[in-house]
N, C-alpha and C. Protein backbone atom coordinates (compact mmCIF):
# COMPACT_ATOMS: atom_id res chain seq x y z
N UNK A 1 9.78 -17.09 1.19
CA UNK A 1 8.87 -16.08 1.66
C UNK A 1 9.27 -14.73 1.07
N UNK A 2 8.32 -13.71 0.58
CA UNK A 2 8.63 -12.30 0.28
C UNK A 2 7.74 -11.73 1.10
N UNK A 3 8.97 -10.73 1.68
CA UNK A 3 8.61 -9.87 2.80
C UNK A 3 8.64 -8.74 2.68
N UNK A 4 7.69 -7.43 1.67
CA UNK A 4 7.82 -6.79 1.98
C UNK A 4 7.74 -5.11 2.59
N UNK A 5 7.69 -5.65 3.73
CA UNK A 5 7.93 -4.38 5.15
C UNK A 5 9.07 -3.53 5.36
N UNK A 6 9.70 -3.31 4.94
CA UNK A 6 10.75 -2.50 5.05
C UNK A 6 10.97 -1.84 6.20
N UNK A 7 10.13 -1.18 6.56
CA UNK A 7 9.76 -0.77 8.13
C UNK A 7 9.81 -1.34 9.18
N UNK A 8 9.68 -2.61 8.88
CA UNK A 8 9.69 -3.48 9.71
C UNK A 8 11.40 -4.06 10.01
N UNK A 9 12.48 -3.32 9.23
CA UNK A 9 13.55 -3.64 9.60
C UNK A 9 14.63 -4.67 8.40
N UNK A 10 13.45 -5.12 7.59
CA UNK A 10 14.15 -5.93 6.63
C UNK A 10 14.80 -5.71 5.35
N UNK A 11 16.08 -6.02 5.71
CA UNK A 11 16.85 -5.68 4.65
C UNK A 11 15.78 -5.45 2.81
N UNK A 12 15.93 -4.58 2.42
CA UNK A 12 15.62 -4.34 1.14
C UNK A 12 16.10 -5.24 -0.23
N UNK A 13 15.32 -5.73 -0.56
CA UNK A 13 16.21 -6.62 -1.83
C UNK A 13 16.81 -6.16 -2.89
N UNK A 14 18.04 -6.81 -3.34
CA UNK A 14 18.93 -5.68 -4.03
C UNK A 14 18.39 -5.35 -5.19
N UNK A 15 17.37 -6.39 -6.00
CA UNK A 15 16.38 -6.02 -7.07
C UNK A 15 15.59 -4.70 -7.05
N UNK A 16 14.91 -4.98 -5.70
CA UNK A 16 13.97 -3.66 -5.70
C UNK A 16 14.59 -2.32 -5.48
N UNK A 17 16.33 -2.13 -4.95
CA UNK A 17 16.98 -1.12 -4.92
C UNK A 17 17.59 -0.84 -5.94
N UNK A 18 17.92 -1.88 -6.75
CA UNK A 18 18.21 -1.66 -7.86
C UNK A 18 17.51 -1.27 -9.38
N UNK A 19 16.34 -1.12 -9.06
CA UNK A 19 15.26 -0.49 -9.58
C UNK A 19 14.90 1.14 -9.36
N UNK A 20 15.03 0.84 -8.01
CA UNK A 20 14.29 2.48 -7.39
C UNK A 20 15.60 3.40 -7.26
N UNK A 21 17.08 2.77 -7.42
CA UNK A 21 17.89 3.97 -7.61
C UNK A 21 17.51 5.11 -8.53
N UNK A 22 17.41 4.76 -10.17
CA UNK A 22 17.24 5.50 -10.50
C UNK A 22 16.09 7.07 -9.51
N UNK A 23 15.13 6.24 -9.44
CA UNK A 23 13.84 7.32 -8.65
C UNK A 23 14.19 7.75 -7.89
N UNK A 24 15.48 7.52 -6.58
CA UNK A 24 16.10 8.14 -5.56
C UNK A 24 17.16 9.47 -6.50
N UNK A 25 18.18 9.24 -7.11
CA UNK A 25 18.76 9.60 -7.96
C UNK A 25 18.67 11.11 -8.57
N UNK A 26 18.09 10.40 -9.51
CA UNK A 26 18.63 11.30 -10.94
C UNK A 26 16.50 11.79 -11.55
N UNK A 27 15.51 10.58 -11.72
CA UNK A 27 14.20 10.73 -11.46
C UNK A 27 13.28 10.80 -10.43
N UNK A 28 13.25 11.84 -9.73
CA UNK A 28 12.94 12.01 -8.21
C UNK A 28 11.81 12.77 -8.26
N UNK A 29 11.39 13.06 -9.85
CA UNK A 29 9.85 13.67 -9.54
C UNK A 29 8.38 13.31 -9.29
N UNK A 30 7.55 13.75 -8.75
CA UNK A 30 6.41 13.70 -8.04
C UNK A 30 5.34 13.25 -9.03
N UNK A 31 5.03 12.11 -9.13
CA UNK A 31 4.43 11.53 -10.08
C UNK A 31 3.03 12.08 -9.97
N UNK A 32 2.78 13.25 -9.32
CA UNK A 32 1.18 14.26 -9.60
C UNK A 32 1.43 15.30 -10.14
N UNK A 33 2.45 15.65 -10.55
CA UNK A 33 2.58 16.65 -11.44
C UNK A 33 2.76 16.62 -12.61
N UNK A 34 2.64 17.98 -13.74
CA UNK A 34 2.25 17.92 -15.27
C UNK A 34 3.90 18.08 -15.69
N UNK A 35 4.72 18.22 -14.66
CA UNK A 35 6.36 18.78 -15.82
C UNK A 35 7.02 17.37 -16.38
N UNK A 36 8.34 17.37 -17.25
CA UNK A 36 8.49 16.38 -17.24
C UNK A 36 8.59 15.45 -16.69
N UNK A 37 9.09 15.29 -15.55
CA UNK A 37 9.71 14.82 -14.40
C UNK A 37 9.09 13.79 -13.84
N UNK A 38 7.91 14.49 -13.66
CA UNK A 38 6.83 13.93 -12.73
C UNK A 38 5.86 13.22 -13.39
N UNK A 39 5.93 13.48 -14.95
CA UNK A 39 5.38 12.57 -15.96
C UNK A 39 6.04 11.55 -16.02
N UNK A 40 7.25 11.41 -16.44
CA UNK A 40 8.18 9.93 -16.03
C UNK A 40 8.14 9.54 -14.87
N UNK A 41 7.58 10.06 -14.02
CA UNK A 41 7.98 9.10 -12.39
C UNK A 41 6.52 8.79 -12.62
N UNK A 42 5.40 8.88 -13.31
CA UNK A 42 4.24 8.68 -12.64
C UNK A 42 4.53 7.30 -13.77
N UNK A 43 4.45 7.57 -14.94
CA UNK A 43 4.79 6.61 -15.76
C UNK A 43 5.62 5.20 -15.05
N UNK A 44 6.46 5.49 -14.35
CA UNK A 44 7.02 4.31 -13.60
C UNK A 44 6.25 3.73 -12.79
N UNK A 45 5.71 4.68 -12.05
CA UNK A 45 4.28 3.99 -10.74
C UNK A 45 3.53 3.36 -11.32
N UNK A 46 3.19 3.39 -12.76
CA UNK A 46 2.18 3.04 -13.58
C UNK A 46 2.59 1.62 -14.11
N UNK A 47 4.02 1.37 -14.85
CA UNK A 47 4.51 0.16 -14.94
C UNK A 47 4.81 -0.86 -13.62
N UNK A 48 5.00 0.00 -12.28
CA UNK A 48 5.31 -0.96 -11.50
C UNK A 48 3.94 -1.73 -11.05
N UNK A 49 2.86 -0.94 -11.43
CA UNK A 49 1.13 -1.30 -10.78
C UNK A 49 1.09 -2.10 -12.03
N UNK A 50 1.07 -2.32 -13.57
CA UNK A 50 1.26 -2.84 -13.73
C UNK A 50 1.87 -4.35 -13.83
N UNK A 51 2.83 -4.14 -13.46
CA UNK A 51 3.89 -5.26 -12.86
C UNK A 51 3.34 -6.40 -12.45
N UNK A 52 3.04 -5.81 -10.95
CA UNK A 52 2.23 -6.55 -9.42
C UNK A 52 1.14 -7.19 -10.33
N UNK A 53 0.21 -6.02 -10.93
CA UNK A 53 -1.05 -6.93 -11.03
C UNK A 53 -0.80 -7.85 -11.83
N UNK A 54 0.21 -7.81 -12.79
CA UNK A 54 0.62 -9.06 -13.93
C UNK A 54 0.85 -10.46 -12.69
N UNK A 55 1.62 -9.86 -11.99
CA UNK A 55 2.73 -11.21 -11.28
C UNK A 55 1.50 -11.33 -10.02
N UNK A 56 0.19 -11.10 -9.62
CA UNK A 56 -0.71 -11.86 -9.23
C UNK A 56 -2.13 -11.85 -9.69
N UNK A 57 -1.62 -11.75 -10.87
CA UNK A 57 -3.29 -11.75 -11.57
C UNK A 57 -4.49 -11.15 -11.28
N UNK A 58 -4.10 -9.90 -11.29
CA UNK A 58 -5.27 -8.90 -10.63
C UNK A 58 -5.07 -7.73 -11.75
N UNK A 59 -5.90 -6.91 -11.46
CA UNK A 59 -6.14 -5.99 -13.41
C UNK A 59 -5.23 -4.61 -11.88
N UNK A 60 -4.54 -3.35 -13.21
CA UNK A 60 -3.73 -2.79 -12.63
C UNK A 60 -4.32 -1.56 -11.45
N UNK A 61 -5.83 -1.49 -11.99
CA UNK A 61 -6.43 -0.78 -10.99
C UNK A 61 -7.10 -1.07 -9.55
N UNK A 62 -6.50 -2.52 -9.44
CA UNK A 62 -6.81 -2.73 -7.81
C UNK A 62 -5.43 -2.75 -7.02
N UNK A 63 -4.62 -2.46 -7.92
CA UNK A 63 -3.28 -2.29 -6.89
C UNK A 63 -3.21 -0.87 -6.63
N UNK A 64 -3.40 -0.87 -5.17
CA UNK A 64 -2.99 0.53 -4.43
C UNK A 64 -1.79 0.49 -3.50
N UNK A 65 -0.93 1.40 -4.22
CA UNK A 65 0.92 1.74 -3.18
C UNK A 65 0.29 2.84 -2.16
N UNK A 66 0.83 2.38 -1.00
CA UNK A 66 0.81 3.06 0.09
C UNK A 66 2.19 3.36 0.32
N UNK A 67 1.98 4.08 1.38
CA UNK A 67 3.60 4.38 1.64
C UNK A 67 3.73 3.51 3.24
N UNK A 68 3.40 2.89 3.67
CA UNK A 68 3.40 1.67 5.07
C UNK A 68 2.17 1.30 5.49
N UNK A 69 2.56 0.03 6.61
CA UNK A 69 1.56 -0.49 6.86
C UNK A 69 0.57 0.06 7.90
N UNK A 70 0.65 1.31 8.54
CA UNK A 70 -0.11 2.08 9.15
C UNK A 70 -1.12 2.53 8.11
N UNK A 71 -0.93 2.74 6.89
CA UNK A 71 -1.56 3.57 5.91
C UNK A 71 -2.08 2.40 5.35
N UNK A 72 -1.53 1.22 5.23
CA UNK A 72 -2.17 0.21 4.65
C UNK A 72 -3.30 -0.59 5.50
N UNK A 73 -3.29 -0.48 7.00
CA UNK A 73 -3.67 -0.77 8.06
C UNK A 73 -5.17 -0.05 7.59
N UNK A 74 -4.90 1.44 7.81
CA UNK A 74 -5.62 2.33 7.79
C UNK A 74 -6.79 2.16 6.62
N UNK A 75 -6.75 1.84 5.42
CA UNK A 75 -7.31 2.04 4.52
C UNK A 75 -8.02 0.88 4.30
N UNK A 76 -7.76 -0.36 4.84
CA UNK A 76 -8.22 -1.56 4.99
C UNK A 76 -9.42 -1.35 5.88
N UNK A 77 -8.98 -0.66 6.99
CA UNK A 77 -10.35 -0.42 8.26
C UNK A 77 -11.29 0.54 7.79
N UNK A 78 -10.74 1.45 6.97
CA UNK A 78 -11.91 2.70 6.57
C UNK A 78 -12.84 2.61 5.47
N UNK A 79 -12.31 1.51 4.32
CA UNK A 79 -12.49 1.47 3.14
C UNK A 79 -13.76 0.57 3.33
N UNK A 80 -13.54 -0.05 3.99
CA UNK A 80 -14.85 -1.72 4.11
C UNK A 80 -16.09 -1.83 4.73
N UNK A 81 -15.92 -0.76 5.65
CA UNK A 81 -17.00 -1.23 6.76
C UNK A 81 -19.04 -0.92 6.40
N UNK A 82 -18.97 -0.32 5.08
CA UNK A 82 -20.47 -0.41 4.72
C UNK A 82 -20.38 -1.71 4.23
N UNK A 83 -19.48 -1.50 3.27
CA UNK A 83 -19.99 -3.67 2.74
C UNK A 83 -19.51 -4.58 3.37
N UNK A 84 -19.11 -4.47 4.46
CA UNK A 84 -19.29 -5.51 6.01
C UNK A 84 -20.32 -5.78 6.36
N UNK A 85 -21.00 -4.62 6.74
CA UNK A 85 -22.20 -4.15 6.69
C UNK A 85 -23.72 -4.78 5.62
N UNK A 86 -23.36 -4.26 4.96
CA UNK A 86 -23.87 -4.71 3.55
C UNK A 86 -24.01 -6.22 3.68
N UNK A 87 -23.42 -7.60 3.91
CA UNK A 87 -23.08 -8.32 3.31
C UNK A 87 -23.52 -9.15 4.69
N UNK A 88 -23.75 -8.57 6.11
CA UNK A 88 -24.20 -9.33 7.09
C UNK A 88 -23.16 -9.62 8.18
N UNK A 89 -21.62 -8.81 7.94
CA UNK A 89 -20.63 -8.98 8.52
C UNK A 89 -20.40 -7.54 9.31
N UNK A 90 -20.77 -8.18 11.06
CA UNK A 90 -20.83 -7.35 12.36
C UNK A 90 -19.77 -7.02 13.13
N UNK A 91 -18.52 -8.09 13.05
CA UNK A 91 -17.34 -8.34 13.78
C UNK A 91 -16.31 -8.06 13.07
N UNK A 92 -15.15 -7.50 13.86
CA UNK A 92 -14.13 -8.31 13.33
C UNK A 92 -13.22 -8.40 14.58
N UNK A 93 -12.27 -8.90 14.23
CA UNK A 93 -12.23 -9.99 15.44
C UNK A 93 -10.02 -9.25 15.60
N UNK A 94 -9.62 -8.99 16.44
CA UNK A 94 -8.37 -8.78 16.89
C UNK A 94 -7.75 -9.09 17.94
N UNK A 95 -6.40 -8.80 18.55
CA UNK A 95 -5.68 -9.16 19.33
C UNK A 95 -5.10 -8.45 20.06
N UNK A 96 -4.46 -8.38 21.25
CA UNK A 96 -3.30 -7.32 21.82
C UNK A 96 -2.61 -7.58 21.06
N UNK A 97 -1.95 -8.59 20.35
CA UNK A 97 -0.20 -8.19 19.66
C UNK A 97 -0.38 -7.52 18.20
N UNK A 98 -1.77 -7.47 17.72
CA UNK A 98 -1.95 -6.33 16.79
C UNK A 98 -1.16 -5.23 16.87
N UNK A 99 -0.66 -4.52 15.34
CA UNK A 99 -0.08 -3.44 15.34
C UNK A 99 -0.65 -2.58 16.25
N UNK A 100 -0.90 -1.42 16.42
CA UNK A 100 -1.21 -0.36 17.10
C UNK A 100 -2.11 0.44 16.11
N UNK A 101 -1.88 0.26 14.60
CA UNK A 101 -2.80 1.03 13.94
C UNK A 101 -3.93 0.09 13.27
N UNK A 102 -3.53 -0.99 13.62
CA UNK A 102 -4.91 -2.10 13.61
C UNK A 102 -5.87 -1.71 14.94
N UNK A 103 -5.28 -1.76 16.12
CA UNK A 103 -6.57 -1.51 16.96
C UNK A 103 -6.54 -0.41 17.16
N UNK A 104 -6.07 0.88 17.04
CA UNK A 104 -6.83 1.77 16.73
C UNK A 104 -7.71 2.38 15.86
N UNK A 105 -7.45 1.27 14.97
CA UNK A 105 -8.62 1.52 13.53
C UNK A 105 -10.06 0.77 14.11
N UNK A 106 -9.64 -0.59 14.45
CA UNK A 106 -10.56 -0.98 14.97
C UNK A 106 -11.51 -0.87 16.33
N UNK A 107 -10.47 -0.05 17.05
CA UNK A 107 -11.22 0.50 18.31
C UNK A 107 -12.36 2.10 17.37
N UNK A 108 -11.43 2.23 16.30
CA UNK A 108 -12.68 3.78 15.91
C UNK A 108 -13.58 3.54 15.00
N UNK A 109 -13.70 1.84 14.66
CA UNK A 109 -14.81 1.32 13.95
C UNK A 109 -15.92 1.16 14.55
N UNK A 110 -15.45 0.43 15.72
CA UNK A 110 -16.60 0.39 16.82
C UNK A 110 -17.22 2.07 16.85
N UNK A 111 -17.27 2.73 16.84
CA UNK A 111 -17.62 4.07 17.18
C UNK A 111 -18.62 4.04 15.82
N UNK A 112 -18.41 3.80 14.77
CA UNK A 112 -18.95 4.42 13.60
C UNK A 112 -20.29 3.57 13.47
């Protein structure tokens, strides 16, 4: 199984830390900016979207990095709901042991 939540408590794999040292480090710039810095860090975001979409066969512009699963939660509930809509799909369907930013996304869908 690959798990990863980080947030969720699970140890980090030493691959993926051993990657992102550098970016903690020594390349720590803001990959939206024009200086150098932030041109090489965006450049990295760019190979790692790359990466993903290689290693599941998806083209590099449908991979979107969030920074957690509240935000990933979030963008899933906000992003969809005309072509739910669209497509004949009225429900969706949840739980109490849902995160907290699942049913509150989905409690403010109902509203819309």
């Amino acid at each position: 199984m690959i798990y990863l939540d980080n947030a969720a408590t699970t140890q980090i794999d030493e691959r993926v830390l051993d990657a992102m040292m550098p970016y903690m480090k020594q390349e720590f710039g803001n990959p939206g900016t024009i200086y150098s810095l932030g041109r090489r860090a965006e450049e990295a975001v760019e190979q790692a979207r790359a990466n993903v979409a290689k290693f599941i066969k998806a083209k590099p512009e449908q991979i979107v990095f969030t920074s957690g699963g509240t935000e990933s939660n979030n963008m899933a509930f906000f992003s969809v709901p005309e072509y739910l809509l669209e497509h004949g799909f009225k429900h969706i369907i949840t739980s109490k042991t849902e995160h907290d930013s699942v049913l509150r996304s989905a409690k403010r869908m109902q509203e819309l």
